[in-house]
Protein backbone atom coordinates (compact mmCIF):
# COMPACT_ATOMS: atom_id res chain seq x y z
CA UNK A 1 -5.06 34.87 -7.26
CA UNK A 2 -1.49 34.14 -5.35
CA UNK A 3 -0.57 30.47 -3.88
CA UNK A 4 -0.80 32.14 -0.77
CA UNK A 5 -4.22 33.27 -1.56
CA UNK A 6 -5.45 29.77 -3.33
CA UNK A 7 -4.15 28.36 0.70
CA UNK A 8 -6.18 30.60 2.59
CA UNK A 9 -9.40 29.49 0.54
CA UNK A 10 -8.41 26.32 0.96
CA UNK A 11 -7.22 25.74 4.26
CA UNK A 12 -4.18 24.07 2.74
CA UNK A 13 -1.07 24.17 5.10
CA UNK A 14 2.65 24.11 4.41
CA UNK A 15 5.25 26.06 2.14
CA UNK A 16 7.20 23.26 0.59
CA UNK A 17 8.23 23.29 -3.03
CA UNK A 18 6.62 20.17 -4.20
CA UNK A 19 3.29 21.70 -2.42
CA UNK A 20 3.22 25.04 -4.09
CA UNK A 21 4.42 23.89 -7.13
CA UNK A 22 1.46 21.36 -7.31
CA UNK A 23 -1.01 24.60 -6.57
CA UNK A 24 0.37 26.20 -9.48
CA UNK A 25 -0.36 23.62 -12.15
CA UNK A 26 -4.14 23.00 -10.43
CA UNK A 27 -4.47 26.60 -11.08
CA UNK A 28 -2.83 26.73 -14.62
CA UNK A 29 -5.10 23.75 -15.79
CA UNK A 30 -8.09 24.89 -14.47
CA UNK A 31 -9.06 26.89 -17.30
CA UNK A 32 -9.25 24.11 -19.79
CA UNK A 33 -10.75 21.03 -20.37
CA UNK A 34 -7.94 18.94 -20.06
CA UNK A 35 -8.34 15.26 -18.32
CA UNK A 36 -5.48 15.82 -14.95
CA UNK A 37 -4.32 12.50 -13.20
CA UNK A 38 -3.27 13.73 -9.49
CA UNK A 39 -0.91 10.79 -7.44
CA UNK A 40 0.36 10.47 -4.13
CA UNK A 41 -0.14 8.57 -1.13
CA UNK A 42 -2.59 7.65 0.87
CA UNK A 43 -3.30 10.22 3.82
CA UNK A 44 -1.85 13.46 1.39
CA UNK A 45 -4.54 15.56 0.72
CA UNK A 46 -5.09 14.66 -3.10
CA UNK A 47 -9.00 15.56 -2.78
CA UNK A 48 -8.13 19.27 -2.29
CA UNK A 49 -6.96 19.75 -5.97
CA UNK A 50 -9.85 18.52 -7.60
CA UNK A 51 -11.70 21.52 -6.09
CA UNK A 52 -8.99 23.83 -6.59
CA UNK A 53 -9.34 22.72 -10.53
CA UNK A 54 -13.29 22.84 -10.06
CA UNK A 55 -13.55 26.63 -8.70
CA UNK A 56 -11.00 28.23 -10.96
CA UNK A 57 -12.70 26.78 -14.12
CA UNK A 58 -15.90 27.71 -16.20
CA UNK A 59 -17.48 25.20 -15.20
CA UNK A 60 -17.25 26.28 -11.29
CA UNK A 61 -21.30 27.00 -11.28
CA UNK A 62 -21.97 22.64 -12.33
CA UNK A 63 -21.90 20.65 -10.68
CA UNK A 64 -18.66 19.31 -8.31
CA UNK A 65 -19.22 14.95 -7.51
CA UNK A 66 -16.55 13.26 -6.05
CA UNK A 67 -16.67 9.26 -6.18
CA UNK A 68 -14.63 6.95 -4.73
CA UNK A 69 -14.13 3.98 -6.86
CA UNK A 70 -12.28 1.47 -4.29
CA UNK A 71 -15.67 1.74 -1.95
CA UNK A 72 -18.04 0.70 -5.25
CA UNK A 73 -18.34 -3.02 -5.79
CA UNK A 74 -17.32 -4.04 -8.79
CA UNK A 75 -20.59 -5.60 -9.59
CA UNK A 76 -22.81 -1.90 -9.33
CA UNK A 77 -19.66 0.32 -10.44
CA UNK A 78 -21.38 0.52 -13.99
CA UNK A 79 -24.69 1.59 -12.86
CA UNK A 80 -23.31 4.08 -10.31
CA UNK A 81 -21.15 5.92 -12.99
CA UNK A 82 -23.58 5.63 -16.11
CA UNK A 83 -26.66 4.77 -15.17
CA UNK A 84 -28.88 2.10 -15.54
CA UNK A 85 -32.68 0.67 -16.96
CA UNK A 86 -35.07 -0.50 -15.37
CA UNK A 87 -35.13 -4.32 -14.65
CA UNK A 88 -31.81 -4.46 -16.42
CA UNK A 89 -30.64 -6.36 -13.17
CA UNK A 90 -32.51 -7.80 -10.02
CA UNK A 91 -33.29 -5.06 -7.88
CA UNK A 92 -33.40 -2.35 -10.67
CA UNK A 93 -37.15 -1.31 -9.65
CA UNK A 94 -36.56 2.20 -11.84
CA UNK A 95 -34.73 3.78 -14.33
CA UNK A 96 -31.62 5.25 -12.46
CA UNK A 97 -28.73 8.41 -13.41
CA UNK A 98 -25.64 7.49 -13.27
CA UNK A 99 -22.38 10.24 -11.76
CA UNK A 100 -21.54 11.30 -15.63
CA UNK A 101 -25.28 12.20 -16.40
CA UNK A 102 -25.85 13.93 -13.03
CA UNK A 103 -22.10 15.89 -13.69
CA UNK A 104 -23.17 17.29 -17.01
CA UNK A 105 -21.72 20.43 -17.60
CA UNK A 106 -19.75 20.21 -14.13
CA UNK A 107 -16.96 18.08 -12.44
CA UNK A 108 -16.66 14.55 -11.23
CA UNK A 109 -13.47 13.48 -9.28
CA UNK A 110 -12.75 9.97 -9.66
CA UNK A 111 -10.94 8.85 -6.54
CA UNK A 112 -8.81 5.42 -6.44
CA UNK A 113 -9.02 5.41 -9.82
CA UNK A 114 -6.82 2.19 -10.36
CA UNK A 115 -9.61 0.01 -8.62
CA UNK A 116 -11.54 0.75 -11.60
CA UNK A 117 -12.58 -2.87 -13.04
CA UNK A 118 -11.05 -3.38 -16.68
CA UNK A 119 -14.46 -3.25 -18.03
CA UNK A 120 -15.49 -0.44 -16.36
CA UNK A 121 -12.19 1.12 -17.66
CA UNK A 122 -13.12 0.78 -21.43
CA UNK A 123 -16.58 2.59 -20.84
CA UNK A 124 -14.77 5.51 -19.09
CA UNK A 125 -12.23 5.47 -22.14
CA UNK A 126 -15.26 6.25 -23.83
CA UNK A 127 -16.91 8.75 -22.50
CA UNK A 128 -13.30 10.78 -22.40
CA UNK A 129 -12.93 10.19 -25.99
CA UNK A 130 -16.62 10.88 -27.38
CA UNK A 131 -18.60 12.31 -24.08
CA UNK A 132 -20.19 9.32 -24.94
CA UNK A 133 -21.85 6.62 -22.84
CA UNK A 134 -24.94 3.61 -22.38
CA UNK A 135 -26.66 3.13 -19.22
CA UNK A 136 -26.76 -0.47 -18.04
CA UNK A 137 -29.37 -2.03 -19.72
CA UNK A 138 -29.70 0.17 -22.62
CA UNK A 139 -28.90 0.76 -25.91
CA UNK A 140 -29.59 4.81 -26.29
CA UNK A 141 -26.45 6.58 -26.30
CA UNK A 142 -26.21 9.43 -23.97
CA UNK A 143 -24.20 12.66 -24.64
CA UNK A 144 -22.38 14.56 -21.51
CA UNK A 145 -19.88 17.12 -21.23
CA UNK A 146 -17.73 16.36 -18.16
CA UNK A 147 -14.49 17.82 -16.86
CA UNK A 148 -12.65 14.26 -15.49
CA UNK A 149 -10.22 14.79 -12.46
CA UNK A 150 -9.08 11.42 -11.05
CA UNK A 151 -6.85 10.32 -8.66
CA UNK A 152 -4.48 7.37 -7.49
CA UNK A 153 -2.20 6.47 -4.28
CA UNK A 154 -1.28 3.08 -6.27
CA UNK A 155 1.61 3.08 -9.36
CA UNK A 156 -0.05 3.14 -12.21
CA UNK A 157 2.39 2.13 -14.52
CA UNK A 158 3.23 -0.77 -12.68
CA UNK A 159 -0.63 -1.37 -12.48
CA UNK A 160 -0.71 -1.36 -16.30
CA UNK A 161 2.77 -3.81 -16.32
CA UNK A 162 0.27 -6.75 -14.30
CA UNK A 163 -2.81 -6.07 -16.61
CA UNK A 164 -4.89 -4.31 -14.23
CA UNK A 165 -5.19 -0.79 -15.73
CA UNK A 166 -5.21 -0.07 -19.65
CA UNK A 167 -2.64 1.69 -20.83
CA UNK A 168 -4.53 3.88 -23.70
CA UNK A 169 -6.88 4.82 -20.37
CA UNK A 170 -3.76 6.33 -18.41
CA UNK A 171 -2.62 7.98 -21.39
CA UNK A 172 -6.37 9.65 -21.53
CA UNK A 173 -6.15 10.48 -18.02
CA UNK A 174 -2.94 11.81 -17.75
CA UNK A 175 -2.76 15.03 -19.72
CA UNK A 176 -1.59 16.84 -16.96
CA UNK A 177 0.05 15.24 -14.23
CA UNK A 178 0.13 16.09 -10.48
CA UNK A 179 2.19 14.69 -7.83
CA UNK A 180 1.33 15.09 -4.07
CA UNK A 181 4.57 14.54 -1.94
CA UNK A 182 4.35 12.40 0.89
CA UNK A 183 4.54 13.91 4.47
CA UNK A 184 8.28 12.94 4.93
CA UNK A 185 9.20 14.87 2.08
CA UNK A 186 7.59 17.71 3.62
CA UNK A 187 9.24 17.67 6.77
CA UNK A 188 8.85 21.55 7.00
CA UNK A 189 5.47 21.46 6.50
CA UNK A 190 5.08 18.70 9.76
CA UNK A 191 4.87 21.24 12.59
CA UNK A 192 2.51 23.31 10.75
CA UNK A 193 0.44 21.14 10.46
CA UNK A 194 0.95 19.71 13.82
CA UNK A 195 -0.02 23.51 15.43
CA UNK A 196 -3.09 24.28 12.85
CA UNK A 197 -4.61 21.13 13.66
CA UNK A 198 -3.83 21.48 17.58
CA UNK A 199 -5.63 24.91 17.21
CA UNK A 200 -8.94 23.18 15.24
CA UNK A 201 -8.65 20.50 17.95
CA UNK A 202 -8.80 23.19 20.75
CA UNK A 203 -11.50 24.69 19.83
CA UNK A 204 -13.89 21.97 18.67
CA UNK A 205 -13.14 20.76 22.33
CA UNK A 206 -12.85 23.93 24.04
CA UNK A 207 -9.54 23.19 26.07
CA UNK A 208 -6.22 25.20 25.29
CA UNK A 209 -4.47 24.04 22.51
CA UNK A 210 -1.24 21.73 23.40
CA UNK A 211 2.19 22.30 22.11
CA UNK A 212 5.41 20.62 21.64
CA UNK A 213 8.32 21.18 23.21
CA UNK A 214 11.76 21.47 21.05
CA UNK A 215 12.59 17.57 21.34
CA UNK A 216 9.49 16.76 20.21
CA UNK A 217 8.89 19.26 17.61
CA UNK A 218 12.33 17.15 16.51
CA UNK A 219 10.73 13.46 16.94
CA UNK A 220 7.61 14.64 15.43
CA UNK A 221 9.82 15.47 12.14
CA UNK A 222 11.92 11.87 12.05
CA UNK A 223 8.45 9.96 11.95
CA UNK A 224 7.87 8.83 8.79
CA UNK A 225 4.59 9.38 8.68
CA UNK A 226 3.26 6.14 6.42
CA UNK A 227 -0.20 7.45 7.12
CA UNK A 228 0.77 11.03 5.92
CA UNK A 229 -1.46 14.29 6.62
CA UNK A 230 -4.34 12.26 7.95
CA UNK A 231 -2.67 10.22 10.58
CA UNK A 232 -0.83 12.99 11.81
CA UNK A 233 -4.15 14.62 12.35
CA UNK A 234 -5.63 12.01 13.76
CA UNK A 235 -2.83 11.82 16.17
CA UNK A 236 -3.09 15.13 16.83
CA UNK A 237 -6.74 14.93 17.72
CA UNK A 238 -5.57 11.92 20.22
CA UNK A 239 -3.11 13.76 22.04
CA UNK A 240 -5.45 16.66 22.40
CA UNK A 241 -8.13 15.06 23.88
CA UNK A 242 -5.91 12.32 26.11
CA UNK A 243 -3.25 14.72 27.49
CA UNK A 244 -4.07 16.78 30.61
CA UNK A 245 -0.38 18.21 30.36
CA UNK A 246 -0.76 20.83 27.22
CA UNK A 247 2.89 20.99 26.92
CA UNK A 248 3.81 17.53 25.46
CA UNK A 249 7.56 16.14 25.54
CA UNK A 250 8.92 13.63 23.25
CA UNK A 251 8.90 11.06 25.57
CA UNK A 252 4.80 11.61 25.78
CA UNK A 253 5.07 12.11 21.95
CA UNK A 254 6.24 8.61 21.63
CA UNK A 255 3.22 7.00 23.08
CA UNK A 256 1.28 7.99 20.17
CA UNK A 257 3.41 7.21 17.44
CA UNK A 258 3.44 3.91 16.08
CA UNK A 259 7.31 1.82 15.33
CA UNK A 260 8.18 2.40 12.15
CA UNK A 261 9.19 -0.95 10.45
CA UNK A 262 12.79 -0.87 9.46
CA UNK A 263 14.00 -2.16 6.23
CA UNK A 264 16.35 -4.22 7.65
CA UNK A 265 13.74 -6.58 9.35
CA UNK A 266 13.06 -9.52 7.38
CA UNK A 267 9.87 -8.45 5.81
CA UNK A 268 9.02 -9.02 2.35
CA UNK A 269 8.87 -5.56 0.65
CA UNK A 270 6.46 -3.95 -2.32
CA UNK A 271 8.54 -3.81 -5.41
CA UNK A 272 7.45 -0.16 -5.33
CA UNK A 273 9.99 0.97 -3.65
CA UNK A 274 7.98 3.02 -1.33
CA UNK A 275 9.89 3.24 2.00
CA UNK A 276 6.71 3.60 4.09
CA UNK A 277 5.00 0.67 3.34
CA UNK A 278 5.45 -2.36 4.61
CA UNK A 279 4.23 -6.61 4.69
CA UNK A 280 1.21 -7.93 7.10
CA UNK A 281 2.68 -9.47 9.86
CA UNK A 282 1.72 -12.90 8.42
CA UNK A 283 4.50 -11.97 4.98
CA UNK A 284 6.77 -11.16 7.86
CA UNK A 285 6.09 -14.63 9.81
CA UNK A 286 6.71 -16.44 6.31
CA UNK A 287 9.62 -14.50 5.43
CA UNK A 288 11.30 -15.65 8.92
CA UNK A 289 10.54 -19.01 8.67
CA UNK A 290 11.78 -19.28 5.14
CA UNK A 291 14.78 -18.01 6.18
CA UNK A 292 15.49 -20.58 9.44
CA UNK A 293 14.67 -23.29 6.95
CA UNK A 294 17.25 -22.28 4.18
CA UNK A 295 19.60 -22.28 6.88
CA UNK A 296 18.60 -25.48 8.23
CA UNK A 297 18.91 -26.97 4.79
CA UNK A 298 22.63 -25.38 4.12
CA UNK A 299 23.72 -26.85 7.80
CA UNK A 300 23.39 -30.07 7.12
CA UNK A 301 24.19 -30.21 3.62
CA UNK A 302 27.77 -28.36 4.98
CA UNK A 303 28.03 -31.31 7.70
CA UNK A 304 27.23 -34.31 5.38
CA UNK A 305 29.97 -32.55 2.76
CA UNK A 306 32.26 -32.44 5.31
CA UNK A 307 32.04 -36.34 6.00
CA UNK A 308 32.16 -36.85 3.01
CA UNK A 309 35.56 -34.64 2.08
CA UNK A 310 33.61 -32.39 -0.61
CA UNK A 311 33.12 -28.82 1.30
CA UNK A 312 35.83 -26.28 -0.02
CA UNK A 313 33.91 -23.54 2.61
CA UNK A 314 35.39 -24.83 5.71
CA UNK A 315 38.80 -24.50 6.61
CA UNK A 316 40.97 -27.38 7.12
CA UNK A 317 41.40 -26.67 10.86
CA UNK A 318 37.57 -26.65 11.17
CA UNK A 319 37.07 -29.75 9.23
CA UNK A 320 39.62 -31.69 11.46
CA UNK A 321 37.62 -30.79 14.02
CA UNK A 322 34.36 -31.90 13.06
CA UNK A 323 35.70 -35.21 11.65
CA UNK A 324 37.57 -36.10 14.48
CA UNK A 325 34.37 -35.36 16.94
CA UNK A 326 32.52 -38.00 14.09
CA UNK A 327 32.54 -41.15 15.06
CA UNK A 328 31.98 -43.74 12.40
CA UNK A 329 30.58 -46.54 14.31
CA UNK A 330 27.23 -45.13 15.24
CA UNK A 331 27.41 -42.10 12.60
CA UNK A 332 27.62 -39.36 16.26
CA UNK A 333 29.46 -36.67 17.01
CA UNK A 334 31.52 -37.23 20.70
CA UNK A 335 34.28 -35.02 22.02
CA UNK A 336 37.42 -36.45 22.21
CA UNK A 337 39.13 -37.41 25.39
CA UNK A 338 41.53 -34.77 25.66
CA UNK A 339 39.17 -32.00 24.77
CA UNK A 340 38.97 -29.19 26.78
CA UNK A 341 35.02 -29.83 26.28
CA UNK A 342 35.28 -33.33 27.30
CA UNK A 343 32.64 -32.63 29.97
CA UNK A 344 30.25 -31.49 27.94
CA UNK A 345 27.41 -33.56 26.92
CA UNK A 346 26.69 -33.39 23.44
CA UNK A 347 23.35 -35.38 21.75
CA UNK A 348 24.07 -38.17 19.26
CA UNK A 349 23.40 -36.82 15.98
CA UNK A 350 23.10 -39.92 13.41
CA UNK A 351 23.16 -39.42 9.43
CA UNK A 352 19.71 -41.18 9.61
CA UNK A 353 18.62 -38.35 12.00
CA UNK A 354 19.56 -34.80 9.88
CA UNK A 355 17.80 -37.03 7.30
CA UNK A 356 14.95 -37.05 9.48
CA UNK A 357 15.07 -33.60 10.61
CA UNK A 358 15.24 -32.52 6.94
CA UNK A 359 12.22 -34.15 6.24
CA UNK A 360 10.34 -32.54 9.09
CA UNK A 361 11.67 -29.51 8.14
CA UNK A 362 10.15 -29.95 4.96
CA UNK A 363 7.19 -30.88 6.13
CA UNK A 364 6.69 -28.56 8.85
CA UNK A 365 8.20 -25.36 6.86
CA UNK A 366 6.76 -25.98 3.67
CA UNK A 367 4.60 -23.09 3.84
CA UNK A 368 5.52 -22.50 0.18
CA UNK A 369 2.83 -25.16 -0.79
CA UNK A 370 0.29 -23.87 1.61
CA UNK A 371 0.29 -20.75 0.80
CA UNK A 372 0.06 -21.96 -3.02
CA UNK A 373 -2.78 -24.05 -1.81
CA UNK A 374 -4.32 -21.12 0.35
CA UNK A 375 -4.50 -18.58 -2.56
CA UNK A 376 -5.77 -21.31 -5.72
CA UNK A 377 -8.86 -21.76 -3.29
CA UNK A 378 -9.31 -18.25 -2.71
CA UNK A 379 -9.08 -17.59 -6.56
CA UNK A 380 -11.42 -20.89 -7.13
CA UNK A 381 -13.84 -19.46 -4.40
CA UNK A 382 -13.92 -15.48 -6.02
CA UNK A 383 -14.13 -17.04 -9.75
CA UNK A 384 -10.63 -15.39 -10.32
CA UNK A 385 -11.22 -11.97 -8.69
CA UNK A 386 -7.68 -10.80 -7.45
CA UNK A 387 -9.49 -8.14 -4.91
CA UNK A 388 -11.91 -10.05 -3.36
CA UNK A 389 -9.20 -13.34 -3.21
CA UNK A 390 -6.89 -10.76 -1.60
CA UNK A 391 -9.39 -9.58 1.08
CA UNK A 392 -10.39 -12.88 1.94
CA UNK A 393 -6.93 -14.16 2.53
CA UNK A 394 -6.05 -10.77 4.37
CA UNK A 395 -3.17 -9.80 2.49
CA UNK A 396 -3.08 -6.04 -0.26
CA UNK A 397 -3.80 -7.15 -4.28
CA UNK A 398 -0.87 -5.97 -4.85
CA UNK A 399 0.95 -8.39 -2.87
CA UNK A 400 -1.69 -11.32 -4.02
CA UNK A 401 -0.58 -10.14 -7.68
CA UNK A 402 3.31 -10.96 -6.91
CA UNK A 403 2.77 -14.44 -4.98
CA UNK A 404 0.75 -15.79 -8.39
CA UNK A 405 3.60 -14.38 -10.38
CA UNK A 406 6.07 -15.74 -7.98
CA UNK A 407 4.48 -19.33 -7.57
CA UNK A 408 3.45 -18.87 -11.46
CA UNK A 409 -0.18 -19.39 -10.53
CA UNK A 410 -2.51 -20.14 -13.61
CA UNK A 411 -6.25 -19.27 -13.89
């Protein structure tokens, strides 16, 4: 069977490179029972492949279970995966399956895999080493022949850098590598998309399908598209249902498209690299005030070097100036009398007083220590769990993971 065939079957849109390509190896792979590690975004369509590997193997008449491991607590992943005994835990009224039993001789897709707990990781190392595995609770070992697919939209390597994924897991997982390109780099493939979910949108709602004219067809290929496949169809589905005018302009196109953050705003970026992710607002807020008080700091220090004839980064002109505004007796700056400023009223500003403002600055801005503060009682409060210290204080692990390296948070 063709790409263009393997589509079809799949309802999978778009004729990009990256896309087809990434077909082609799901097909190749599917025979064996090689351990694939698919990566991409968020939003790209990464569950499709696992099927595509699923259908086109021997294995296409097992079973096919997809899990997502980011929406397991950590605390029941275990017994969801392998299994567990009766009374092994409170609220373990019966003996239980786990997703490998249940997948024996089939399939299981393990989606986000990099939320995976670190113990949960070494029993999965297991099982793709031996087809080996305990239930919680139990000491029988349990045989199982599995075909493994998982997926990730977060950097693993980097993830195995902080200590949060093993590296001899990724190496197990890995065997054959796919890559999902983000929507931007499938800016062919945007329109498409745009029109096959217009169609799906029409007809689920019974009204005429709406289209774009040529300005927006263009705007609709500069978004970025952070969200990727699945926000444009959910945007898509939006403007469908909202718009009474089928024929939609860019300027109604707009409406539904959210700002893309530039990188030139003073956010504080992943280290990732990604360009369509960006800080919470609150990383933004921090980043701005951080800023105004560096500055803050550096003006006065200039000013008091200046009195004090040790700043080489003003010229001599400019110096002049300032000193001969100074005056000594009550530490102010005044305009002389022959300035052409001499009618403007300028506030007293006193030694004593930038010493003062520095120290409210300090106080006020010293969001370094708060925020040092904030996260050590989120840690304290979660027993040292990263994810559930990161949700509480409303900011990505990721992020939480580079503010204790940053602040060189123990414990």
């Amino acid at each position: 069977m063709n790409v263009q065939n393997i589509k079809q079957r799949f309802e999978i849109i778009g004729n990009s490179t990256g896309l087809n390509r990434a077909i082609e190896v799901a097909v190749q792979v599917a025979p064996t029972d090689l351990s694939v590690l698919i990566s991409g975004e968020s939003g790209t369509g990464k569950e499709i492949f696992p099927q595509i590997i699923h259908q086109f193997s021997s294995r296409k008449h097992g079973k096919y279970i997809a899990v997502n491991c980011g929406a397991i607590p950590e605390g029941t992943i275990d017994s969801e995966l392998f299994g567990h005994e009766k009374g092994s835990f409170t609220g373990a009224l019966a003996d239980r399956k786990g997703y490998f039993q249940e997948a024996d001789k089939g399939t299981i897709f393990l989606d986000e895999i990099g939320e995976l707990p670190l113990t949960t990781q070494v029993r999965l190392l297991r099982v793709l080493e031996t087809g080996e595995f305990i239930k919680v609770g139990s000491s029988k070992v349990i045989k199982t022949d599995v075909r493994v697919v998982a997926a990730s939209n977060v950097d693993i390597p980097e993830a195995i850098e902080t200590g949060k994924f093993r590296e001899d897991l990724f190496y197990r997982l890995n065997t054959v590598p796919i890559h999902i390109l983000p929507l931007r780099e499938r800016t062919g493939d945007i329109h498409l998309l745009f029109r096959k979910f217009a169609r799906d949108f029409a007809e689920k709602y019974r009204m005429p399908s709406v289209r774009l004219d040529e300005q927006a067809q263009t705007s609709l290929m500069n978004y970025r598209w952070p969200g990727n496949v699945r926000q444009l169809k959910n945007i898509t589905e939006q403007i469908s249902i909202i718009e009474k005018d089928r024929n939609v302009t860019a300027d109604i196109l707009q409406n539904y498209l959210p700002v893309n953050v530039s990188k030139n705003l003073p956010a504080i970026f992943a280290k990732s690299g990604d360009d369509g992710s960006f800080s919470t607002e609150r990383e933004i807020l921090y980043k701005v005030l951080f800023d105004m008080k560096r500055d803050m700091t550096d003006l006065k220090k200039l000013v008091l070097d200046i009195m004090d004839n040790k700043s080489d980064s003003v010229s001599g002109e400019h110096a002049h100036i300032i000193r001969n505004l100074y005056n000594e007796e009550d530490g102010s700056f005044v305009p002389e009398e022959n300035s052409a400023q001499k009618n403007i009223h300028i506030e007293p500003i006193h030694k004593n007083n930038i010493q003062d403002t520095e120290e409210f600055v300090e106080e006020s801005l010293s969001l370094e220590a708060k925020e040092i503060e904030l996260i050590k009682k989120a840690l304290d409060k979660h027993n040292g769990k990263r994810k559930y210290a990161a949700q509480e204080l409303g900011i990505s692990e990721r992020t939480l993971y580079r503010k204790i390296k940053e602040y060189e948070i123990k414990g």
